[in-house]
N, C-alpha and C. Protein backbone atom coordinates (compact mmCIF):
# COMPACT_ATOMS: atom_id res chain seq x y z
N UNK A 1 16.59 15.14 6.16
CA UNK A 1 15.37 14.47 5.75
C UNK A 1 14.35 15.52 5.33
N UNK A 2 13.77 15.05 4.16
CA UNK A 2 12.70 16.51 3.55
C UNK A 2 11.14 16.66 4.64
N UNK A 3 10.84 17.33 4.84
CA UNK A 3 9.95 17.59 5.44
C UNK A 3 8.87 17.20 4.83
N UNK A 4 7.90 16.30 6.00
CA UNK A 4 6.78 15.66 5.39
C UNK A 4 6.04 15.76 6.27
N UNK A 5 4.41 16.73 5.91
CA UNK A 5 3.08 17.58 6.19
C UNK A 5 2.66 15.80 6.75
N UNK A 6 2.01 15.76 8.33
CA UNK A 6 1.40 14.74 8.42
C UNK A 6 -0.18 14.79 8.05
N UNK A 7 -0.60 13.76 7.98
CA UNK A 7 -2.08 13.80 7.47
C UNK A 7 -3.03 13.76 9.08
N UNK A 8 -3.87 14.03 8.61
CA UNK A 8 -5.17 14.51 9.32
C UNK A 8 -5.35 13.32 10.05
N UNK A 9 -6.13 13.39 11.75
CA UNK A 9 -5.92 11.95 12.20
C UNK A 9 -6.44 11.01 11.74
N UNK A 10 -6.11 10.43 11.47
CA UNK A 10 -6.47 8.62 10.71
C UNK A 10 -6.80 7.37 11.90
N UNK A 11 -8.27 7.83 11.65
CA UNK A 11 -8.95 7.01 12.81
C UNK A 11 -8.99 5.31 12.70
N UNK A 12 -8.24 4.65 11.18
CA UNK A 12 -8.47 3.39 11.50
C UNK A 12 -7.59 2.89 10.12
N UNK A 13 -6.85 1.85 10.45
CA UNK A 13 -6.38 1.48 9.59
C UNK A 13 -6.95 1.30 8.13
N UNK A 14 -8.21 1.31 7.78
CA UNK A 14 -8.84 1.62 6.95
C UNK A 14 -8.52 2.57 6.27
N UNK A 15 -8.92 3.88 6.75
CA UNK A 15 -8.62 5.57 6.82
C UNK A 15 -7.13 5.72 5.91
N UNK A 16 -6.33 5.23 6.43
CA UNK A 16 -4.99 4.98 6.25
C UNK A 16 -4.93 4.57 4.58
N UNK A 17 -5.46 3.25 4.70
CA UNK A 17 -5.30 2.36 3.70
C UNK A 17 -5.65 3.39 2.31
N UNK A 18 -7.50 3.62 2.17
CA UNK A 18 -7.91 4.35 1.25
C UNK A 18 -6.64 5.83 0.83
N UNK A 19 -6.51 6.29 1.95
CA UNK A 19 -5.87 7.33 1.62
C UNK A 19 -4.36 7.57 0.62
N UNK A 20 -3.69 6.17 1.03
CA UNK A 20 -2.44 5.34 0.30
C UNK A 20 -3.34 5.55 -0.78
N UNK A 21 -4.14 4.70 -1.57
CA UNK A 21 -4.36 4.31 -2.36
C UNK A 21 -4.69 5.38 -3.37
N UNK A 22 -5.82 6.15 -2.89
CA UNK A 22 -6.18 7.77 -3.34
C UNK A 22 -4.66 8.30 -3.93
N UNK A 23 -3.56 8.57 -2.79
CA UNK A 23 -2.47 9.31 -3.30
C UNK A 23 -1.92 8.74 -4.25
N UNK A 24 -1.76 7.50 -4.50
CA UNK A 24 -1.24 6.74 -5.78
C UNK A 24 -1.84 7.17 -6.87
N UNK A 25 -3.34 7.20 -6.66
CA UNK A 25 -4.18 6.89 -8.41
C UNK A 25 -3.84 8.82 -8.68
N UNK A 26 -3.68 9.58 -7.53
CA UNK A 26 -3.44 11.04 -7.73
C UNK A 26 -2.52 11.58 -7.95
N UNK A 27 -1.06 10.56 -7.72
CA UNK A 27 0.14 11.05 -8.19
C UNK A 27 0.67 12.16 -6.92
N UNK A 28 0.37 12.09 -6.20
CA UNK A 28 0.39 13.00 -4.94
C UNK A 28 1.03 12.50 -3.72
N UNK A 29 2.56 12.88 -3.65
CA UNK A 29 3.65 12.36 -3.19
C UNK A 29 3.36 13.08 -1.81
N UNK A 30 3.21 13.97 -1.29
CA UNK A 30 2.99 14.43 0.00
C UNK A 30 1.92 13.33 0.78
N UNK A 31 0.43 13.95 0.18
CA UNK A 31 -0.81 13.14 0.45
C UNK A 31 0.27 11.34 0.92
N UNK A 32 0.63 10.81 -0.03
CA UNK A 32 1.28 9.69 -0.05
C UNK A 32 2.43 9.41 1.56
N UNK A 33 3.02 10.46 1.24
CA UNK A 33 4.31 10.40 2.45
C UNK A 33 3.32 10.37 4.12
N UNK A 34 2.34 11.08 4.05
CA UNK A 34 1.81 11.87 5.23
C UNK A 34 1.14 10.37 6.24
N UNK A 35 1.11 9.37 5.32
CA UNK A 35 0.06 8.21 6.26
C UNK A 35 1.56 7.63 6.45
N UNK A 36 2.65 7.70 5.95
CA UNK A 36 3.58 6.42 6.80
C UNK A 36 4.18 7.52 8.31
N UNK A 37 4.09 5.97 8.89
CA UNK A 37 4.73 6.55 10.25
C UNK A 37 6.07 7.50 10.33
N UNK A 38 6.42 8.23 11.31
CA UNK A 38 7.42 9.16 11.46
C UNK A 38 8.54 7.97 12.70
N UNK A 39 8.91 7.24 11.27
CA UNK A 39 10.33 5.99 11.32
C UNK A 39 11.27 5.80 11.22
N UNK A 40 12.29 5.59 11.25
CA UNK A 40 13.37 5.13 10.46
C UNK A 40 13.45 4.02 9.87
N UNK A 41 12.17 2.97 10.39
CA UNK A 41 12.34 1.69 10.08
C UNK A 41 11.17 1.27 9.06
N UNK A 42 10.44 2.25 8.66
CA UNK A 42 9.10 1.98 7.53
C UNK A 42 10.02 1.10 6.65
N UNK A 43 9.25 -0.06 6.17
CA UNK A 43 9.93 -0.91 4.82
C UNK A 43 8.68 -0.32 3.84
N UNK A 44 9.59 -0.82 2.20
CA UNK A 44 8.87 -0.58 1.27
C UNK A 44 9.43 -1.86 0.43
N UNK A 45 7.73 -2.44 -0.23
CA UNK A 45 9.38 -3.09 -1.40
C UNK A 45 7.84 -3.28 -2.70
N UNK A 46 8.53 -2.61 -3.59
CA UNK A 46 7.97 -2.34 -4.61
C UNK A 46 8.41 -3.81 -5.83
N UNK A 47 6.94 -4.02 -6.49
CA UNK A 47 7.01 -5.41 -7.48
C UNK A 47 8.20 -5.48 -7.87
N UNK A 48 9.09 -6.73 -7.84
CA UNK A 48 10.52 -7.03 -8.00
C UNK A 48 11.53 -6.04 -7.59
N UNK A 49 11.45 -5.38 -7.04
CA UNK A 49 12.33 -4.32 -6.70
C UNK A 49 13.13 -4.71 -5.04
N UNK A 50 14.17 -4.10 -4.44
CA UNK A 50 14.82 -3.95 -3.34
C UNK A 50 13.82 -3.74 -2.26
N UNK A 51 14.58 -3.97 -0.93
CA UNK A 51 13.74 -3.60 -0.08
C UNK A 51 14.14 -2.41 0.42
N UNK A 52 13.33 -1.28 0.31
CA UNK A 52 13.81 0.09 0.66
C UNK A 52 12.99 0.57 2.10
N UNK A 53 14.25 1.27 3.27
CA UNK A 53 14.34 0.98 4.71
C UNK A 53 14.56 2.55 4.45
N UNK A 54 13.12 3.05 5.48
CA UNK A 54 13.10 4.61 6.24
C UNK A 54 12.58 5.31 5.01
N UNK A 55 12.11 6.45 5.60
CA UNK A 55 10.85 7.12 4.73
C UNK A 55 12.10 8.42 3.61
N UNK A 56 13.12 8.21 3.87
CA UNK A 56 13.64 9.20 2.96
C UNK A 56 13.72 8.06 1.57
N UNK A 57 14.15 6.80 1.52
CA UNK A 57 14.07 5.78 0.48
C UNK A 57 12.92 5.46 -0.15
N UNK A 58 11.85 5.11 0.79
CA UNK A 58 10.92 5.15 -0.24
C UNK A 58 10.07 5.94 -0.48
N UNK A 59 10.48 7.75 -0.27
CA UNK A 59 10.07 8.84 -0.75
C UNK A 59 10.40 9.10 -1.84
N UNK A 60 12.01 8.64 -2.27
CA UNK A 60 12.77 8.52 -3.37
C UNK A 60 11.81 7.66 -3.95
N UNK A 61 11.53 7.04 -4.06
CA UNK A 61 10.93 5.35 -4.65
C UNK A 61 9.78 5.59 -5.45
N UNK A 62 8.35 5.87 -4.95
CA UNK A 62 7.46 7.02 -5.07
C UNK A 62 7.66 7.97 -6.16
N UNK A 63 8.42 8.91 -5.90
CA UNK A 63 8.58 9.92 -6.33
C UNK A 63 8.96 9.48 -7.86
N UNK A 64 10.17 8.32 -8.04
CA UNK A 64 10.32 7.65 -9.74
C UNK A 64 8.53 7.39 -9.90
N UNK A 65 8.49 6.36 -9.50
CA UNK A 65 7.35 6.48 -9.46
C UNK A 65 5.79 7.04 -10.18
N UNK A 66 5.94 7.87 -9.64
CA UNK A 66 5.36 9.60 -10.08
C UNK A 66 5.78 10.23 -11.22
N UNK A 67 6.80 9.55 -11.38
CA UNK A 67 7.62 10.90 -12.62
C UNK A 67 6.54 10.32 -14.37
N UNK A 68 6.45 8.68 -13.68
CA UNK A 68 5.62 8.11 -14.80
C UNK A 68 4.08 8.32 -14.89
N UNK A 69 3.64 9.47 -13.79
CA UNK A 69 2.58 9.86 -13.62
C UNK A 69 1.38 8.64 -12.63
N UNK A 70 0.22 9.40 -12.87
CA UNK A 70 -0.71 8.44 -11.46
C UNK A 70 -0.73 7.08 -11.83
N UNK A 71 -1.01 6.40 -10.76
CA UNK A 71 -0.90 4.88 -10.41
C UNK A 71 -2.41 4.33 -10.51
N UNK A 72 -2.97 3.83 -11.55
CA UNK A 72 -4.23 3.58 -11.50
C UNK A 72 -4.31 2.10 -11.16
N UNK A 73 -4.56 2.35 -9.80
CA UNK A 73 -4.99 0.42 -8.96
C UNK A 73 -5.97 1.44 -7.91
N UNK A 74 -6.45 -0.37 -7.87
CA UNK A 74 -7.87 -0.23 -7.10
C UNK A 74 -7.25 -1.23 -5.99
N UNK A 75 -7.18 -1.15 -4.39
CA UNK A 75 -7.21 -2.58 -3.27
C UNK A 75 -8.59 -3.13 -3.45
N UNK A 76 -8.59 -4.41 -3.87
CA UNK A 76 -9.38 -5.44 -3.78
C UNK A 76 -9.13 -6.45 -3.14
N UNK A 77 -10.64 -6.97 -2.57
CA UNK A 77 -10.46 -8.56 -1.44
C UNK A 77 -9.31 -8.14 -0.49
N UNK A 78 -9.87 -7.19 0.21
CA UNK A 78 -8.86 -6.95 1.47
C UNK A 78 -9.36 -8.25 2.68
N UNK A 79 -7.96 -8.40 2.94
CA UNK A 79 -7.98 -9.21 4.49
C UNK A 79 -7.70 -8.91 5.17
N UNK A 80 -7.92 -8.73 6.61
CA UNK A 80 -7.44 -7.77 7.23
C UNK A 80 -7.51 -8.66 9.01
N UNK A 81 -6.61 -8.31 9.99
CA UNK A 81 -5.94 -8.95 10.91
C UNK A 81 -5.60 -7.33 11.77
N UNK A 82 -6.36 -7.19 12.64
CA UNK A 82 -6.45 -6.25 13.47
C UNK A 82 -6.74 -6.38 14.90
N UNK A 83 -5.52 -5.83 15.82
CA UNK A 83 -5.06 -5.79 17.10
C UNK A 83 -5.76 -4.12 17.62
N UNK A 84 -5.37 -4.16 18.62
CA UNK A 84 -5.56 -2.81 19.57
C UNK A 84 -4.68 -1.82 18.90
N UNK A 85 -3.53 -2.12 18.57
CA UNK A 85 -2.33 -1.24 18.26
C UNK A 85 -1.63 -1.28 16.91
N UNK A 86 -2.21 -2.75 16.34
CA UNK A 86 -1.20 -3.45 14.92
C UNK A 86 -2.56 -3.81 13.88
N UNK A 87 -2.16 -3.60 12.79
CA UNK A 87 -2.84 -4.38 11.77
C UNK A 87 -2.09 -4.42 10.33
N UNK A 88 -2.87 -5.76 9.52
CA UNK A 88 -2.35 -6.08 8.33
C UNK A 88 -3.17 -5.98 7.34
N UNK A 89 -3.37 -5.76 6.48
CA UNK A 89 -4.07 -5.96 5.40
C UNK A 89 -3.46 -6.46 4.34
N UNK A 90 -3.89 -7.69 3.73
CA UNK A 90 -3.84 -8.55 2.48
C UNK A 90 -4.64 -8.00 1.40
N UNK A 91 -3.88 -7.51 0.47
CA UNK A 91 -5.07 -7.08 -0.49
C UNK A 91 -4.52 -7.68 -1.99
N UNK A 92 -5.58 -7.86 -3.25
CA UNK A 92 -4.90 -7.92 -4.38
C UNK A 92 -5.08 -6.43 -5.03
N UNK A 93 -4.06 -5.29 -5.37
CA UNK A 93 -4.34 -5.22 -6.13
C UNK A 93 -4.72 -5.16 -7.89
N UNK A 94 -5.67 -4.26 -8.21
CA UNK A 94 -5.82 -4.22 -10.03
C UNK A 94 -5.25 -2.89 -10.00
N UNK A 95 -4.36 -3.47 -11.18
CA UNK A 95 -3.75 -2.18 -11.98
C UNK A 95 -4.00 -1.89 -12.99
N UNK A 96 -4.67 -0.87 -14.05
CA UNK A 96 -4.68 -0.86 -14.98
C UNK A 96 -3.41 -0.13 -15.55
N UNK A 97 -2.93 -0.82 -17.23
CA UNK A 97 -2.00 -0.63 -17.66
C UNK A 97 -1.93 -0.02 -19.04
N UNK A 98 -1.20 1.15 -19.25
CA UNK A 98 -1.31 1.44 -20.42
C UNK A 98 -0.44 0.96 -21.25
N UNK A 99 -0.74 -0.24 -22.27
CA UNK A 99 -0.06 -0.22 -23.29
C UNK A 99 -0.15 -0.40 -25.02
N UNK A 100 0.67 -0.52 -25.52
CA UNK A 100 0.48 0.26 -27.55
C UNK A 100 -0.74 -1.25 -27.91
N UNK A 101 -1.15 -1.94 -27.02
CA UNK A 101 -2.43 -2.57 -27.55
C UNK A 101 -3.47 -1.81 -27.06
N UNK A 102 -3.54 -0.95 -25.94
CA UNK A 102 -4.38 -0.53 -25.01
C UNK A 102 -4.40 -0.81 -23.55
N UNK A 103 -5.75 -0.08 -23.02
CA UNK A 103 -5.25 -0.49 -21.56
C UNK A 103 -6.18 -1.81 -20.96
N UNK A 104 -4.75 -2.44 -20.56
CA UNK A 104 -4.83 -3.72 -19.47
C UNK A 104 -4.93 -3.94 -18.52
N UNK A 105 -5.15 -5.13 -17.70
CA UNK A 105 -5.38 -5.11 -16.04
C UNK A 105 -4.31 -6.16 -15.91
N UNK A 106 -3.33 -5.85 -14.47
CA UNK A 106 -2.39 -6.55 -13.99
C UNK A 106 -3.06 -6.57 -12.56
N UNK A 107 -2.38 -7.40 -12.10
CA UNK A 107 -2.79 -8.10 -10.79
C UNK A 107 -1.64 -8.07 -9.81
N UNK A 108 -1.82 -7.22 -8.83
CA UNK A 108 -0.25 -7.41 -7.49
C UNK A 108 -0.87 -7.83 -6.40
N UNK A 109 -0.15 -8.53 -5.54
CA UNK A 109 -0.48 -8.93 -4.10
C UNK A 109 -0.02 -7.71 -3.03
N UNK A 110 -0.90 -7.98 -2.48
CA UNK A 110 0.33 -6.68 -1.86
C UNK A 110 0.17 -6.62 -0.32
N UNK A 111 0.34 -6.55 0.87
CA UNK A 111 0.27 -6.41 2.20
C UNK A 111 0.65 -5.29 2.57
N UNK A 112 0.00 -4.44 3.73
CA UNK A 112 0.18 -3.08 3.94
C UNK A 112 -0.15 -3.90 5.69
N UNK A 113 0.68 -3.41 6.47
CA UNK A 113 1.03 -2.89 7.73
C UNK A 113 0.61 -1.54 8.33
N UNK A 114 0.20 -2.07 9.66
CA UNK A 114 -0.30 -0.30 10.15
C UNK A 114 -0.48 -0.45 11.88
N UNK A 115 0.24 0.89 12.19
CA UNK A 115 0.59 1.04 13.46
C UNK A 115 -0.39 1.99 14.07
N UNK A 116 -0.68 2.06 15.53
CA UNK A 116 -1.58 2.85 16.14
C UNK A 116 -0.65 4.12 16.93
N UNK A 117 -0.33 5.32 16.50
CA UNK A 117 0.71 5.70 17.05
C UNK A 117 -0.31 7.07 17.77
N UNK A 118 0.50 8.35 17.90
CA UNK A 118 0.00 9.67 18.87
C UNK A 118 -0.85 10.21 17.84
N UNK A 119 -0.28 9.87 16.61
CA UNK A 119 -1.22 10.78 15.84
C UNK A 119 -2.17 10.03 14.67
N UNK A 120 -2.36 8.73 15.32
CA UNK A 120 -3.77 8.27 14.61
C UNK A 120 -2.48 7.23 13.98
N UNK A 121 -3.29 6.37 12.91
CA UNK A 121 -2.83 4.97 12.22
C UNK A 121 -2.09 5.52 11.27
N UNK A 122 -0.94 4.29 10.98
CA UNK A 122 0.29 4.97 10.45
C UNK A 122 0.54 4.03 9.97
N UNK A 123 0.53 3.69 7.87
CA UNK A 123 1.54 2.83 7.46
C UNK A 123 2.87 2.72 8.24
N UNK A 124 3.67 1.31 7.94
CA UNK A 124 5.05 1.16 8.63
C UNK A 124 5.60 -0.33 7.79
N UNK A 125 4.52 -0.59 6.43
CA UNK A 125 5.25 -1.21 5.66
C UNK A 125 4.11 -1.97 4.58
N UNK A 126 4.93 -1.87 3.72
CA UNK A 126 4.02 -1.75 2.04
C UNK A 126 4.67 -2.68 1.32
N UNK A 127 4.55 -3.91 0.99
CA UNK A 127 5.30 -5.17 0.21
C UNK A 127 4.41 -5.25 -0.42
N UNK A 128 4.86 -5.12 -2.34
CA UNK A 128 4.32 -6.02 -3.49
C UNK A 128 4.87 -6.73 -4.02
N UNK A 129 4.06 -7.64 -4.15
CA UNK A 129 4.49 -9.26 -5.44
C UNK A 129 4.86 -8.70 -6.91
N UNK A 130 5.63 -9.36 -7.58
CA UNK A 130 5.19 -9.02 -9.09
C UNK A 130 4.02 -9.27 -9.60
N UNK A 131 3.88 -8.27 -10.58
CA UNK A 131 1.96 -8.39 -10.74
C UNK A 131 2.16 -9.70 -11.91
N UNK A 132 0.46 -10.08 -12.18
CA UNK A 132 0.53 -11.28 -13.04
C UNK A 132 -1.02 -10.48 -14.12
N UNK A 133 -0.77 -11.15 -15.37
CA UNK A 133 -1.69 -10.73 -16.51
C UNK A 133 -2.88 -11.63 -15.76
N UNK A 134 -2.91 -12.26 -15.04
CA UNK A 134 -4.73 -12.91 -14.46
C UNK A 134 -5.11 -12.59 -13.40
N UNK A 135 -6.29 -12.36 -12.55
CA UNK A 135 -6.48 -12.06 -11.31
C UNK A 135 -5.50 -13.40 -10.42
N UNK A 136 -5.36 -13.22 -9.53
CA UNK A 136 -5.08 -14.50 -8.88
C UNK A 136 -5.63 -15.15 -8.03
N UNK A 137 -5.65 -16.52 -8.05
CA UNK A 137 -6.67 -17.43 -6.88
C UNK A 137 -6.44 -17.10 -5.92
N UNK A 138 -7.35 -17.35 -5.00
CA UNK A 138 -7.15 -17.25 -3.58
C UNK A 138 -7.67 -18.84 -3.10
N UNK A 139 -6.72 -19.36 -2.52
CA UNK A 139 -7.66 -20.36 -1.63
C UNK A 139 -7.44 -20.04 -0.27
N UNK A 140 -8.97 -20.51 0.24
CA UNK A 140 -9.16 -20.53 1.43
C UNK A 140 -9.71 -21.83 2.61
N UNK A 141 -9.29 -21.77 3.53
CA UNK A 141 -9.48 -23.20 4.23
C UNK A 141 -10.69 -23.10 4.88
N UNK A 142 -11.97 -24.51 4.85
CA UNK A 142 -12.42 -24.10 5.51
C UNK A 142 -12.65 -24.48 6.71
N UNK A 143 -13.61 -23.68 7.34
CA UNK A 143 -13.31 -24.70 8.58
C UNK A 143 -13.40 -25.81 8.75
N UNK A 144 -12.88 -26.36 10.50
CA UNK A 144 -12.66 -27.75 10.31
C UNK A 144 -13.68 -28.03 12.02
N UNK A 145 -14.08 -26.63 12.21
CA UNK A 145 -15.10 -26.92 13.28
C UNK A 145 -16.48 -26.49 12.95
N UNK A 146 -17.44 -27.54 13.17
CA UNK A 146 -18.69 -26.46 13.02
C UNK A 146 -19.50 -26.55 14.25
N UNK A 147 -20.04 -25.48 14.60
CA UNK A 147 -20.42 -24.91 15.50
C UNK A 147 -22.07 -24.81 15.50
């Protein structure tokens, strides 16, 4: 397994999150590797793609990835579901896209997972939707108590 520099402690699943995101738009596969947990069981599953199990797969994954240069998305409308030890975040994000009309915005769903481990918060799993040419709705329920 290639050796992967952990990142600096990551005081909150937040911390975590931005930092994913940073290494994407930077093309910066280390920075990138350093927030998922030290697993065998990290999932990854990239827009329509397989589900790729343990950090040597979706280091591989990434790394194609990369070869097409930085990842320009922004996490937007995060949701987020946070325990003592576990959290989720729901996010959409925007991608901008380069293509021979110019550049476009695509839309992915995406959920990021995060663990509280020895050395601060630790991705342990990264699922995207296929992206769509419109932002996408969100509905939300509302309540059904008022207080």
């Amino acid at each position: 397994m290639p050796h992967v520099p952990k990142a600096a402690l990551l005081a909150s699943p937040d911390d975590v999150e931005n930092q994913f995101y940073e290494a994407l738009r930077e093309a910066d596969l280390d920075k990138l590797m350093a927030v998922w947990a030290d697993d065998e069981e990290v999932i990854c599953v990239h827009p329509g793609g397989p589900r790729l199990v343990g950090p040597v797969a979706v280091r591989a994954a990434f790394e194609a990835v990369f070869a097409n240069g930085p990842v320009h998305v922004q996490a937007e409308k995060v949701r987020r579901v946070h325990t003592l030890s576990a959290a989720m975040h729901s996010v959409v994000e925007r991608v901008a896209l380069a293509t021979p009309e110019g550049t476009r915005t695509g839309w992915v769903m995406a959920s990021n997972v995060y663990i509280k481990t020895a050395h601060g918060w630790r991705m342990v799993a990264h699922h995207a939707s296929p992206g769509t040419a419109q932002e996408p709705p969100e509905l939300v329920d509302s309540p059904s108590v008022l207080h």
